[in-house]
N, C-alpha and C. Protein backbone atom coordinates (compact mmCIF):
# COMPACT_ATOMS: atom_id res chain seq x y z
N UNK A 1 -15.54 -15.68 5.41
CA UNK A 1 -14.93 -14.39 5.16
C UNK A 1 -15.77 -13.66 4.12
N UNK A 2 -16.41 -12.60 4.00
CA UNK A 2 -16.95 -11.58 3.54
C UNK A 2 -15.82 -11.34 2.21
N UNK A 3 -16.87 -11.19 1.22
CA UNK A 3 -16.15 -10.61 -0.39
C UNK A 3 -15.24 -9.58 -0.21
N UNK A 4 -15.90 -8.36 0.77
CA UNK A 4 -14.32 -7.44 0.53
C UNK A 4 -13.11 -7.68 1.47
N UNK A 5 -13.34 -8.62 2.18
CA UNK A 5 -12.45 -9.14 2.71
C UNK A 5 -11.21 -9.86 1.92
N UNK A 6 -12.20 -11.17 1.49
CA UNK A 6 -11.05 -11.26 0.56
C UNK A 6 -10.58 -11.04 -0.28
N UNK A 7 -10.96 -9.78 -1.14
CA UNK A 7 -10.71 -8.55 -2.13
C UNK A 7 -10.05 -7.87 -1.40
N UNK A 8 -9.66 -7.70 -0.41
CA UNK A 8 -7.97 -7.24 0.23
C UNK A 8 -7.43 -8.33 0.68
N UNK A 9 -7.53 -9.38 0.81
CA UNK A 9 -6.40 -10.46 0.96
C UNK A 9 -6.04 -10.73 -0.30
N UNK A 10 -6.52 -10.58 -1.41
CA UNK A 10 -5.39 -10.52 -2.58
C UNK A 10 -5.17 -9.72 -3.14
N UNK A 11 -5.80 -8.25 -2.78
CA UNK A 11 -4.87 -7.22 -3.20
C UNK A 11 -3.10 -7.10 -2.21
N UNK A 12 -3.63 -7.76 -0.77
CA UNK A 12 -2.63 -7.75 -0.31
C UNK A 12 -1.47 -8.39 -0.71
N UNK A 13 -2.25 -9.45 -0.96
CA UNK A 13 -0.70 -10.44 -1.53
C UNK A 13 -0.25 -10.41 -3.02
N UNK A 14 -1.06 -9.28 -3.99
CA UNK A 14 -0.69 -8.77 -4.87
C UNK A 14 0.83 -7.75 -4.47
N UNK A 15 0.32 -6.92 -4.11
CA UNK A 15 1.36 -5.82 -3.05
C UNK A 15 2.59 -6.73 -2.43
N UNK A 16 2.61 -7.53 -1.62
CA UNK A 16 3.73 -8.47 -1.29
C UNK A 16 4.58 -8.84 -2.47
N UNK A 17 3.51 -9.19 -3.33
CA UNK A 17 4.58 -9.96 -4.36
C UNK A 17 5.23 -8.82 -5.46
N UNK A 18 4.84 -7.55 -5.14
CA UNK A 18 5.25 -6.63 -5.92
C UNK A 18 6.11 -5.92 -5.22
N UNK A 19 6.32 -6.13 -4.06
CA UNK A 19 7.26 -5.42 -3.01
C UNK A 19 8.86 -6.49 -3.27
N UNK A 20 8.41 -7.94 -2.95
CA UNK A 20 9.44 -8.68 -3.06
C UNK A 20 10.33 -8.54 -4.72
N UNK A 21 9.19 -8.40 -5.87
CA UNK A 21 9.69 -8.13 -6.88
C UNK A 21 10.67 -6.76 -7.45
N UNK A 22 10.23 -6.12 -6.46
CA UNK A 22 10.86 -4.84 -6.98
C UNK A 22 12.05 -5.08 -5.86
N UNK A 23 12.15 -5.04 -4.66
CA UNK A 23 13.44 -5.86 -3.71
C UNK A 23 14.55 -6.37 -4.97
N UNK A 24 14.01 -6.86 -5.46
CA UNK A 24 15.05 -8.01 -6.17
C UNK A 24 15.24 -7.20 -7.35
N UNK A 25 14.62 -6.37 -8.12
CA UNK A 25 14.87 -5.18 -9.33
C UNK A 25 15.89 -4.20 -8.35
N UNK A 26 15.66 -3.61 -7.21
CA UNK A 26 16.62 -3.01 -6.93
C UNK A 26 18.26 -3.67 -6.55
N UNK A 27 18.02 -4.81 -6.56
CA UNK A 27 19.30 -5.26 -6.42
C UNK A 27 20.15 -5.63 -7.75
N UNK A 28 19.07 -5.74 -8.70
CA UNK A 28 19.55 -6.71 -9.73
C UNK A 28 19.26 -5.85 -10.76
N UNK A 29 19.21 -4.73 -11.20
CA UNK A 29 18.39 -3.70 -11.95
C UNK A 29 19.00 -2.22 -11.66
N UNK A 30 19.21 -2.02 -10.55
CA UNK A 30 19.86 -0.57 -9.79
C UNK A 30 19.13 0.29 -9.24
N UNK A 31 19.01 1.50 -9.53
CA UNK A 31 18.50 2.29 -8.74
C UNK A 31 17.98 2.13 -7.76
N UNK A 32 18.40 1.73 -6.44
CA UNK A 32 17.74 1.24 -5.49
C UNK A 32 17.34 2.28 -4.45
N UNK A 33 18.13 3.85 -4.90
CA UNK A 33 17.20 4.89 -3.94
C UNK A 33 15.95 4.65 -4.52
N UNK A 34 15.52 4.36 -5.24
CA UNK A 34 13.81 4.61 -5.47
C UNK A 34 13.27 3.09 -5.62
N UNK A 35 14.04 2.01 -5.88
CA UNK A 35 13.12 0.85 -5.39
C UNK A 35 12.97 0.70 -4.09
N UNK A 36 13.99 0.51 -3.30
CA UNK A 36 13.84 0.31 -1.96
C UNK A 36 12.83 0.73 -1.28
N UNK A 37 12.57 1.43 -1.20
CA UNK A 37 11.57 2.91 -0.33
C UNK A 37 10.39 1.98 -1.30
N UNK A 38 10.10 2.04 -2.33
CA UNK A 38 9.00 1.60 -2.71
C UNK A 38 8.58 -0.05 -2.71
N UNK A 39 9.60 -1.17 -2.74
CA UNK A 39 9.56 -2.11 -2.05
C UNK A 39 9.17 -2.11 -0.56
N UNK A 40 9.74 -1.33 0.08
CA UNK A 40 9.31 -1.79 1.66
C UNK A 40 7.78 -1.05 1.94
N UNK A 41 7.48 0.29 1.02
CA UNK A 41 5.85 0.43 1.13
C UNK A 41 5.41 -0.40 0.64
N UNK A 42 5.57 -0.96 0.04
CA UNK A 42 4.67 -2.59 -0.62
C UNK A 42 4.58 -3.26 0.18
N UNK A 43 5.45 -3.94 0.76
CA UNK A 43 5.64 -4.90 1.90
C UNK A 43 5.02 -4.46 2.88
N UNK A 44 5.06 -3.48 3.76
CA UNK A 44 4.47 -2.54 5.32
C UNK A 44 3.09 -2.72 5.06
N UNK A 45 2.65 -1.98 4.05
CA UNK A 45 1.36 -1.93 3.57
C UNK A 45 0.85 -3.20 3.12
N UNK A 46 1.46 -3.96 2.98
CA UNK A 46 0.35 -5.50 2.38
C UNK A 46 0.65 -5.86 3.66
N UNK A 47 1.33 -5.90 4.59
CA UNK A 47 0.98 -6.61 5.55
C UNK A 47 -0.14 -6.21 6.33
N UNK A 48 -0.50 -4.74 6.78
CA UNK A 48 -1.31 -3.81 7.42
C UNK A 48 -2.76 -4.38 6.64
N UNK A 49 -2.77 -4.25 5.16
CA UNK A 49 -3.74 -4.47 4.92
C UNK A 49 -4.61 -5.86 5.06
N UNK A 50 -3.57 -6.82 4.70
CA UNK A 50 -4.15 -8.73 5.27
C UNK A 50 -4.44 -8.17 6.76
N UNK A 51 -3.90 -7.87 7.74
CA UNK A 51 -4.28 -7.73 8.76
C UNK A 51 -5.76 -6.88 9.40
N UNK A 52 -5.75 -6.10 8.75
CA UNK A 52 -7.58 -5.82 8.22
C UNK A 52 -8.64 -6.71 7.65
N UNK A 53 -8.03 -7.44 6.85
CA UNK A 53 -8.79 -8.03 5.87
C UNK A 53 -9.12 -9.46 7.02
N UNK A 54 -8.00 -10.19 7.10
CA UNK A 54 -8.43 -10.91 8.24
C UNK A 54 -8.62 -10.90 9.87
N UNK A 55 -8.67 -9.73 10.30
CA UNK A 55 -8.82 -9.56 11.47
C UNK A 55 -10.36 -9.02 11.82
N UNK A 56 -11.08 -9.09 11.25
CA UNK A 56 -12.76 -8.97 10.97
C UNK A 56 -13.04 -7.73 10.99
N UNK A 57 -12.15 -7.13 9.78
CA UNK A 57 -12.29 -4.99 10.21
C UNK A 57 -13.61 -5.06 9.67
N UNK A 58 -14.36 -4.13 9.90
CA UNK A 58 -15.43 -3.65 9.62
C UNK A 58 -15.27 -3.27 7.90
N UNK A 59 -16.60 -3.14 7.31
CA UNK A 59 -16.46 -2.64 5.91
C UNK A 59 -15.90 -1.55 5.46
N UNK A 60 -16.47 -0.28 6.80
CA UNK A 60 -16.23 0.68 6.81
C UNK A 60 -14.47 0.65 6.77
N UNK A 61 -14.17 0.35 7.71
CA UNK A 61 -12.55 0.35 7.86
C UNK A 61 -11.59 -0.29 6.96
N UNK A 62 -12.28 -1.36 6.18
CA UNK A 62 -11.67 -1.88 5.36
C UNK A 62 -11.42 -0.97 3.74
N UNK A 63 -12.96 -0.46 3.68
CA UNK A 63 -12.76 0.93 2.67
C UNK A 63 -11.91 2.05 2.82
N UNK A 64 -13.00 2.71 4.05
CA UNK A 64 -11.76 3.85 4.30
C UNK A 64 -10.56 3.53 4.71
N UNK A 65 -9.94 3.00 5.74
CA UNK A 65 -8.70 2.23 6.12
C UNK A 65 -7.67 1.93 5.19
N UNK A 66 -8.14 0.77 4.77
CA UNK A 66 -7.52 -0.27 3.92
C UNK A 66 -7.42 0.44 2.43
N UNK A 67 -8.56 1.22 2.24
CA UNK A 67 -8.44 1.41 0.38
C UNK A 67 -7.79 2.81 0.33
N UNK A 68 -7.72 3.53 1.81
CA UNK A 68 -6.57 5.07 1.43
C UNK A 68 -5.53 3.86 1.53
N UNK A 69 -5.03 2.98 2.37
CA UNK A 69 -3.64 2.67 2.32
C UNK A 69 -3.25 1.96 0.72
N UNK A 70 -4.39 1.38 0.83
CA UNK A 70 -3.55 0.86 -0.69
C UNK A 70 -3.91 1.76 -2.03
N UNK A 71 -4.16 2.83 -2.02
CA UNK A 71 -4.64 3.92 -3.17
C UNK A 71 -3.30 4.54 -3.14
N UNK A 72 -2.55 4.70 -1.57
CA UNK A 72 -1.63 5.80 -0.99
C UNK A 72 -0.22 4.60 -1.64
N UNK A 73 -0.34 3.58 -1.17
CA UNK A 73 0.93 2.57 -1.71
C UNK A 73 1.21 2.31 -2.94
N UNK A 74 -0.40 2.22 -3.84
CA UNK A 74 0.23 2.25 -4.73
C UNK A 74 0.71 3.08 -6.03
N UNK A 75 -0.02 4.65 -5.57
CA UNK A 75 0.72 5.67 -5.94
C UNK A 75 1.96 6.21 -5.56
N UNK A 76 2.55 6.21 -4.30
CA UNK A 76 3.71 6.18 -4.11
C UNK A 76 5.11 4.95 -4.81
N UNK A 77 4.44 3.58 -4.73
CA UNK A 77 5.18 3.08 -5.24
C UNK A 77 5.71 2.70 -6.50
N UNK A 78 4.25 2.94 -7.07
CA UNK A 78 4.19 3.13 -8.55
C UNK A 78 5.08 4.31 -9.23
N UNK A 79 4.83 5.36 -8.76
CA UNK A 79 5.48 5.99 -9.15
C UNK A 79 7.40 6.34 -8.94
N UNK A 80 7.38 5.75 -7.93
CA UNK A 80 8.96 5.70 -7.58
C UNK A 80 9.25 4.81 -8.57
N UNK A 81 8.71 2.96 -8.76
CA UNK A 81 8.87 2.33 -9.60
C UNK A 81 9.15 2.68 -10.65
N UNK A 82 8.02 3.18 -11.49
CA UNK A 82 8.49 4.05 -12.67
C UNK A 82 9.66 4.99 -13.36
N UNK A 83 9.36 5.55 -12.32
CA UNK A 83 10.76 6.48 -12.86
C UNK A 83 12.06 5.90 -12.41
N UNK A 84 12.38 4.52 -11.46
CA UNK A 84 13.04 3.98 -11.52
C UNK A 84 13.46 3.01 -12.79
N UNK A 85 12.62 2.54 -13.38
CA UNK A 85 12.47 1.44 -14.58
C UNK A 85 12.38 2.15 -15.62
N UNK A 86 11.80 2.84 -15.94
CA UNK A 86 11.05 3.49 -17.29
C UNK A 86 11.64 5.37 -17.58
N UNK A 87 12.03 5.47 -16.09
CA UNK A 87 12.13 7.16 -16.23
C UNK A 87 11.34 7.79 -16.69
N UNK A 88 10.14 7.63 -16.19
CA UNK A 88 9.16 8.56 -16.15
C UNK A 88 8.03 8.35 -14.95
N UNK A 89 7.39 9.35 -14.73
CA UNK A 89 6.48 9.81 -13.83
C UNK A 89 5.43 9.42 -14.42
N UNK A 90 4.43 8.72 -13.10
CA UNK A 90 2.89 8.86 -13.18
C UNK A 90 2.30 10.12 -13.55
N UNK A 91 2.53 11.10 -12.48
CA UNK A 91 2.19 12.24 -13.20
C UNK A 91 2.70 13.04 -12.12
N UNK A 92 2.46 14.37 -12.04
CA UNK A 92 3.17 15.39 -11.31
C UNK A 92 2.92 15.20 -9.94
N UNK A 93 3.82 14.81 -8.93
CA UNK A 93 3.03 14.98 -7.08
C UNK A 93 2.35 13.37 -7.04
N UNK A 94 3.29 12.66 -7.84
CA UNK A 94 2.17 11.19 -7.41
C UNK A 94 2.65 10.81 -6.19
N UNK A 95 3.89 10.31 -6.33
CA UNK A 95 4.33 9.88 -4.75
C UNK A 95 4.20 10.87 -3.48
N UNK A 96 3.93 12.16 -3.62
CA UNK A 96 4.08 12.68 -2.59
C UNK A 96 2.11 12.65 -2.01
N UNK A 97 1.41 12.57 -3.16
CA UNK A 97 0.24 12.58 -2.89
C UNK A 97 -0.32 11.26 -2.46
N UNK A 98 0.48 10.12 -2.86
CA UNK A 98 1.00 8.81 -2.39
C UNK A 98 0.94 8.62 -0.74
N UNK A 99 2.14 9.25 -0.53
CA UNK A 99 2.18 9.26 0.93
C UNK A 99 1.54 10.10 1.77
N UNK A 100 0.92 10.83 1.22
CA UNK A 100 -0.46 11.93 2.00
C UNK A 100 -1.84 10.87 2.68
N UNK A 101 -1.53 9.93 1.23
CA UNK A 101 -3.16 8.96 1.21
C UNK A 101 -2.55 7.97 2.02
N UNK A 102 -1.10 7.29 2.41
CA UNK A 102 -1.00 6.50 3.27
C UNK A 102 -1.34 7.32 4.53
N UNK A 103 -0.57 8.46 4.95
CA UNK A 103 -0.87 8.70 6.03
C UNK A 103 -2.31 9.00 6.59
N UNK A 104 -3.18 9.59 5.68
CA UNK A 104 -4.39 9.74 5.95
C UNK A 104 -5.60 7.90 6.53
N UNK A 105 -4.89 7.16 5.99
CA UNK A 105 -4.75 5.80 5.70
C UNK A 105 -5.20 5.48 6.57
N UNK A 106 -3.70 5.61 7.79
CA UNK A 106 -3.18 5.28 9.24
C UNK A 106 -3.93 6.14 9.75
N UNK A 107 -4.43 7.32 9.81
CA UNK A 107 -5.23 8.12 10.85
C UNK A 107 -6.58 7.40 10.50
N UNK A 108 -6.98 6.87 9.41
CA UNK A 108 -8.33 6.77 10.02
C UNK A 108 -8.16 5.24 10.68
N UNK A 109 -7.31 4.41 10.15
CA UNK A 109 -7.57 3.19 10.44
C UNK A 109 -7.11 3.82 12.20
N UNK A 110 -6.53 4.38 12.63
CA UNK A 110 -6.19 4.56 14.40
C UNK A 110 -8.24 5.18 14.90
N UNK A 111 -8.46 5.92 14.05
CA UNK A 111 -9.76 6.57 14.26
C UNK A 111 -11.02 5.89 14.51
N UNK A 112 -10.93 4.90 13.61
CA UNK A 112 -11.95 3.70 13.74
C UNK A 112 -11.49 2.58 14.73
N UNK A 113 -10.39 2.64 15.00
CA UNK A 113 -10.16 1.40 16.67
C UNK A 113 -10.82 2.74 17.74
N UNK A 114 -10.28 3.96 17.52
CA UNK A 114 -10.90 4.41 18.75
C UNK A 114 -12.42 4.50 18.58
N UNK A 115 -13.01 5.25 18.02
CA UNK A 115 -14.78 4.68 18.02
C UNK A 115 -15.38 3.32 18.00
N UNK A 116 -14.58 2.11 17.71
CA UNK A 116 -15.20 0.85 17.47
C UNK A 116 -15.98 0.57 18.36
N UNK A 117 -17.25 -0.35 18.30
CA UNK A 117 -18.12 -0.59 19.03
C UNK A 117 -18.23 -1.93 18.98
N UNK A 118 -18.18 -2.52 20.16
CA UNK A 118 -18.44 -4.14 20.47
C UNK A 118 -20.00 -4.25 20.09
């Protein structure tokens, strides 16, 4: 397995274990409109991303792909986190700029299966 490979298999399972952790803060902690939503982008997204990481994505895809999704997860979740725990904001438009960079994420990672070359 290639270094940035597995430099997203443990960012991924960083993300998992921060998804499951905050799961369990929203239950046990409260505010769970804003953990939830940011638990399950943790979770969606670490799985998407191991699945890059070990499915032999290209570098390219693993950067662009893989590093908008997890730039996009973990500004969105971070910041929901936050102002769930701490009441305060990353900074102005994080989560929404959050989920801009996931979605941009998912278009390229769909973009690069369609150009891929055997």
């Amino acid at each position: 397995m290639a270094s940035s490979s597995r430099f997203f298999v443990l960012l991924a399972g960083l993300m998992g274990a921060a998804g499951v952790a905050l799961a369990a803060a929203a239950t046990h902690a409260g505010a769970p409109e804003l953990l939830n939503p940011a638990s399950n982008m943790l979770l969606f997204h670490a799985a998407a991303l191991l699945a890059l990481a070990l499915g032999g994505a290209s570098p390219l895809l693993l950067l662009a792909g893989g590093g908008t999704l997890l730039l996009g997860t973990v500004l969105f979740s971070g910041d929901l986190a936050l102002r769930a725990l701490a009441g305060v904001r990353a900074f102005p438009m994080a989560a929404p700029a959050g989920g801009m960079l996931m979605i941009l994420g998912w278009l390229v990672t769909g973009f690069c299966g369609l150009f891929h070359r055997r």
